[in-house]
N, C-alpha and C. Protein backbone atom coordinates (compact mmCIF):
# COMPACT_ATOMS: atom_id res chain seq x y z
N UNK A 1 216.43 220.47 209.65
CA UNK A 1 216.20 220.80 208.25
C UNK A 1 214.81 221.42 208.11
N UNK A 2 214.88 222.41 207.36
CA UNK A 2 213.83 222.91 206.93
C UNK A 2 212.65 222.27 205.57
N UNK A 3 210.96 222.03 206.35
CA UNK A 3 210.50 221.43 205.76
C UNK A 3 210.27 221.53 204.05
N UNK A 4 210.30 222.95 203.47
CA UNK A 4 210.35 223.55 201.90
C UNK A 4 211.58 222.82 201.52
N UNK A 5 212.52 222.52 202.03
CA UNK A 5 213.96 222.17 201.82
C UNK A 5 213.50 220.54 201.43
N UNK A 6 213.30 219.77 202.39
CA UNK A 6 212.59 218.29 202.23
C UNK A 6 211.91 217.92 201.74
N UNK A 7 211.05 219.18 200.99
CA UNK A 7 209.97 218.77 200.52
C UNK A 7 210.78 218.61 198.86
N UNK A 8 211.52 219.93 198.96
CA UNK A 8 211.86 219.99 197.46
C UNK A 8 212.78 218.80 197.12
N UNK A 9 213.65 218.35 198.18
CA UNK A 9 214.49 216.99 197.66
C UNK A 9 213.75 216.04 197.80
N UNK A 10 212.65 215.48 198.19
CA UNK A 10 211.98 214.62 198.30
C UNK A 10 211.26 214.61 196.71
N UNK A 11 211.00 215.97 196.20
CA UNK A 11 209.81 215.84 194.70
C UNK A 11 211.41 215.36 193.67
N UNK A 12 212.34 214.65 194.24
CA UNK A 12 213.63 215.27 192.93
C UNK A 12 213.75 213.45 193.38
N UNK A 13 213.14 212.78 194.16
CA UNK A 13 213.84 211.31 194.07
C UNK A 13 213.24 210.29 193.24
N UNK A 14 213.56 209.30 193.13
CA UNK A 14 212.66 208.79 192.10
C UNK A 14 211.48 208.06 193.04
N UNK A 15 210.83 206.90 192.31
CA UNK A 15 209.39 206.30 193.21
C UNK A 15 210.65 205.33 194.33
N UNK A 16 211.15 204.35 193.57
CA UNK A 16 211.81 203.72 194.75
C UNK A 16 212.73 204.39 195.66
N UNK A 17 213.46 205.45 195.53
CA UNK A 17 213.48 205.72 197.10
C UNK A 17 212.75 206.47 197.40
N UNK A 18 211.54 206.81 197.03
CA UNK A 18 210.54 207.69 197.91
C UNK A 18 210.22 206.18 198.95
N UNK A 19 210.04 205.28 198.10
CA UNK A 19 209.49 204.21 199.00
C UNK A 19 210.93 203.57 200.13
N UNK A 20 211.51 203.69 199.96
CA UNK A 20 212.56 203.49 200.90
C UNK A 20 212.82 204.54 202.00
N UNK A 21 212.76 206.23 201.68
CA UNK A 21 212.30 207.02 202.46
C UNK A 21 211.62 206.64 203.30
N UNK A 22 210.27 206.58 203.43
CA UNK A 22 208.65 206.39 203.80
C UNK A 22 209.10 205.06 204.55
N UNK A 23 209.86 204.00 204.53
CA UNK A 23 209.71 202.82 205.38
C UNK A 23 210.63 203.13 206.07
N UNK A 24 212.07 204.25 206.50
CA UNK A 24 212.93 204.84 207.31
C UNK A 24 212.62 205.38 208.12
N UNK A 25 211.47 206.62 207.63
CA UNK A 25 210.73 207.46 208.37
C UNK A 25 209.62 206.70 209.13
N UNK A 26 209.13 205.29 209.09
CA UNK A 26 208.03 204.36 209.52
C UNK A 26 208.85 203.83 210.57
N UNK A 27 210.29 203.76 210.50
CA UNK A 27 211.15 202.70 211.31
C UNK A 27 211.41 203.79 212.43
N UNK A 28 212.05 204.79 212.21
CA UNK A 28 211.91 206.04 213.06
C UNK A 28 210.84 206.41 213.97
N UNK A 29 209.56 206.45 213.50
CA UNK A 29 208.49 206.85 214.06
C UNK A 29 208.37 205.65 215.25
N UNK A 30 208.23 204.49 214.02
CA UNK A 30 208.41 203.54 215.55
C UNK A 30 209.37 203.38 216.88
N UNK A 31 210.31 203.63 216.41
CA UNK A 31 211.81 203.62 217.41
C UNK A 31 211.17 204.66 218.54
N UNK A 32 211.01 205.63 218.06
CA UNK A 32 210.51 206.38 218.82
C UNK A 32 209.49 206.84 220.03
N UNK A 33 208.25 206.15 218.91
CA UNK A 33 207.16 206.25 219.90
C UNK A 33 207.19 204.90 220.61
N UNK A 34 207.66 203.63 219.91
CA UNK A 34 207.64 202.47 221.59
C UNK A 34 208.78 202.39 222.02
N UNK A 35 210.16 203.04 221.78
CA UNK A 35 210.73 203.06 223.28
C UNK A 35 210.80 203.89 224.31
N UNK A 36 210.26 205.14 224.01
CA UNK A 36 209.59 206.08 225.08
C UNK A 36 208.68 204.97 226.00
N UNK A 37 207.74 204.19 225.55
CA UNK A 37 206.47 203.49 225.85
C UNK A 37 207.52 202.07 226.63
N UNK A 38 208.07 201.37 226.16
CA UNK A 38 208.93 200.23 226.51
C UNK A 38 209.70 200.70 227.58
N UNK A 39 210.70 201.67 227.57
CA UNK A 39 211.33 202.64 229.26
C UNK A 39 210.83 202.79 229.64
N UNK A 40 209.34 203.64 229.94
CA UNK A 40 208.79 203.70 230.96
C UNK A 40 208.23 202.31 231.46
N UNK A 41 207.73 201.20 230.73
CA UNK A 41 207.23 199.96 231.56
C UNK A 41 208.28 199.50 232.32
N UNK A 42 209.88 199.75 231.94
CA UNK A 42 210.97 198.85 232.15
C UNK A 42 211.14 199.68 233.76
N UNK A 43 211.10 201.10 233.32
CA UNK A 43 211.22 201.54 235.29
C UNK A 43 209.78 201.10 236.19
N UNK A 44 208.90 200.77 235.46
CA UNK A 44 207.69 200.46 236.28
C UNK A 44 208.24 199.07 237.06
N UNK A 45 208.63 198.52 236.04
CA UNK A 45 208.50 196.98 236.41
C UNK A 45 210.21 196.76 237.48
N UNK A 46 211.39 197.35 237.30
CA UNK A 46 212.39 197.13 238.02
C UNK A 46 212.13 197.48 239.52
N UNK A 47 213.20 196.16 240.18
CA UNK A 47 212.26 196.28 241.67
C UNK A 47 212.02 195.46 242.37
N UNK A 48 211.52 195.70 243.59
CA UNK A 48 210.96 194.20 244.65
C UNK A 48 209.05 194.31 244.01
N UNK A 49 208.86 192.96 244.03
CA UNK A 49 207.74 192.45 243.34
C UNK A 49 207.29 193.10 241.24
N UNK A 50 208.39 193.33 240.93
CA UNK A 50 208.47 192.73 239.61
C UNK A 50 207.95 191.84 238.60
N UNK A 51 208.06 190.59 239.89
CA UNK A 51 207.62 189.28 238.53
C UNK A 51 206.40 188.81 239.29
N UNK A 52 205.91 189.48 240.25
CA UNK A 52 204.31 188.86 241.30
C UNK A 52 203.23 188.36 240.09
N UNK A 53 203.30 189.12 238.80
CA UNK A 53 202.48 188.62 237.59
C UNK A 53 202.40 187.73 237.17
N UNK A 54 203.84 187.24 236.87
CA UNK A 54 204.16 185.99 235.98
C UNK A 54 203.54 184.89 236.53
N UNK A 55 203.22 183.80 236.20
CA UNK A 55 202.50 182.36 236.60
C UNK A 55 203.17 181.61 237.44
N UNK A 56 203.51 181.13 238.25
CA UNK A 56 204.08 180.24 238.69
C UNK A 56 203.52 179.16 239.82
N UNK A 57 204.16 177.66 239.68
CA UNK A 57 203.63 176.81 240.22
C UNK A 57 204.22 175.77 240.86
N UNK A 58 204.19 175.11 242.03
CA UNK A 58 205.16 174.05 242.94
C UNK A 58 204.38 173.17 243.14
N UNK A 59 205.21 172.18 243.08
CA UNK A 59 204.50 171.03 242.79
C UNK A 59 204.69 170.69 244.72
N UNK A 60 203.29 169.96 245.31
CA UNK A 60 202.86 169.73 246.71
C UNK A 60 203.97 169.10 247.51
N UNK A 61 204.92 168.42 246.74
CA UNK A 61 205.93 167.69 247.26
C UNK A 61 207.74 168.40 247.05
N UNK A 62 207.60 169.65 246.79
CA UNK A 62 208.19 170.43 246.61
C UNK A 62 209.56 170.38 247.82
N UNK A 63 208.77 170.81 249.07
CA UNK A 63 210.20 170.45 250.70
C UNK A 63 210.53 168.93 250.70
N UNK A 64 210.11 168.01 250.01
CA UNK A 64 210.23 166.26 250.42
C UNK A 64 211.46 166.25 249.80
N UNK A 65 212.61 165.49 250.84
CA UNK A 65 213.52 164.40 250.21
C UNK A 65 213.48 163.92 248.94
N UNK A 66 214.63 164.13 248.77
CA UNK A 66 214.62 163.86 247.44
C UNK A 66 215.08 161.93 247.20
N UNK A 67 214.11 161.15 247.00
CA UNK A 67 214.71 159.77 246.90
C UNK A 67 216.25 158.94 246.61
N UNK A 68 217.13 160.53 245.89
CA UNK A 68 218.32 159.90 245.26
C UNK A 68 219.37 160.46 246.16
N UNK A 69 219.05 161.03 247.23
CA UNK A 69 220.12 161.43 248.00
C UNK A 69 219.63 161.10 249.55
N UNK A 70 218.81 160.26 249.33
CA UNK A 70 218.44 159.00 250.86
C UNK A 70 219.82 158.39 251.52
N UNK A 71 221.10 158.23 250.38
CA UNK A 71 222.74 157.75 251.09
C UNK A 71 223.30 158.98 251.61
N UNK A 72 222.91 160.42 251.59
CA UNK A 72 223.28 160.85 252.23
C UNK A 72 222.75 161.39 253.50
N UNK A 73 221.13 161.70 253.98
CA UNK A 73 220.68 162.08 254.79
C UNK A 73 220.98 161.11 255.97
């Protein structure tokens, strides 16, 4: 669409949907500019060593027998 065209239906709406406009066109802009930004992290991150970031922690007794299956070992 041509912008003279948008501009002129845009001066013909009333205030509330100009304001309903303006938060479509805000939802758009966003869609836009972070999932360009969100795909590219998502191919960064798919993969061998992926999650090397995330926190993780084992507790020292981690390989030990487990006390409740002593009837079977």
């Amino acid at each position: 669409m041509i912008y003279p065209d948008l501009n002129t239906k845009l001066q013909t709406l009333p205030q509330s949907a100009l304001e309903e406009v303006a938060m479509y066109v805000d939802y758009v802009f966003y869609k836009f500019t972070t999932s360009e930004k969100q795909h590219m992290e998502e191919k960064k991150k798919k993969g061998f060593g992926c999650l090397k970031d995330i926190p993780c922690k084992m507790s020292p007794d981690f390989d030990e027998p487990l006390e409740e299956f002593a009837e079977y070992m």
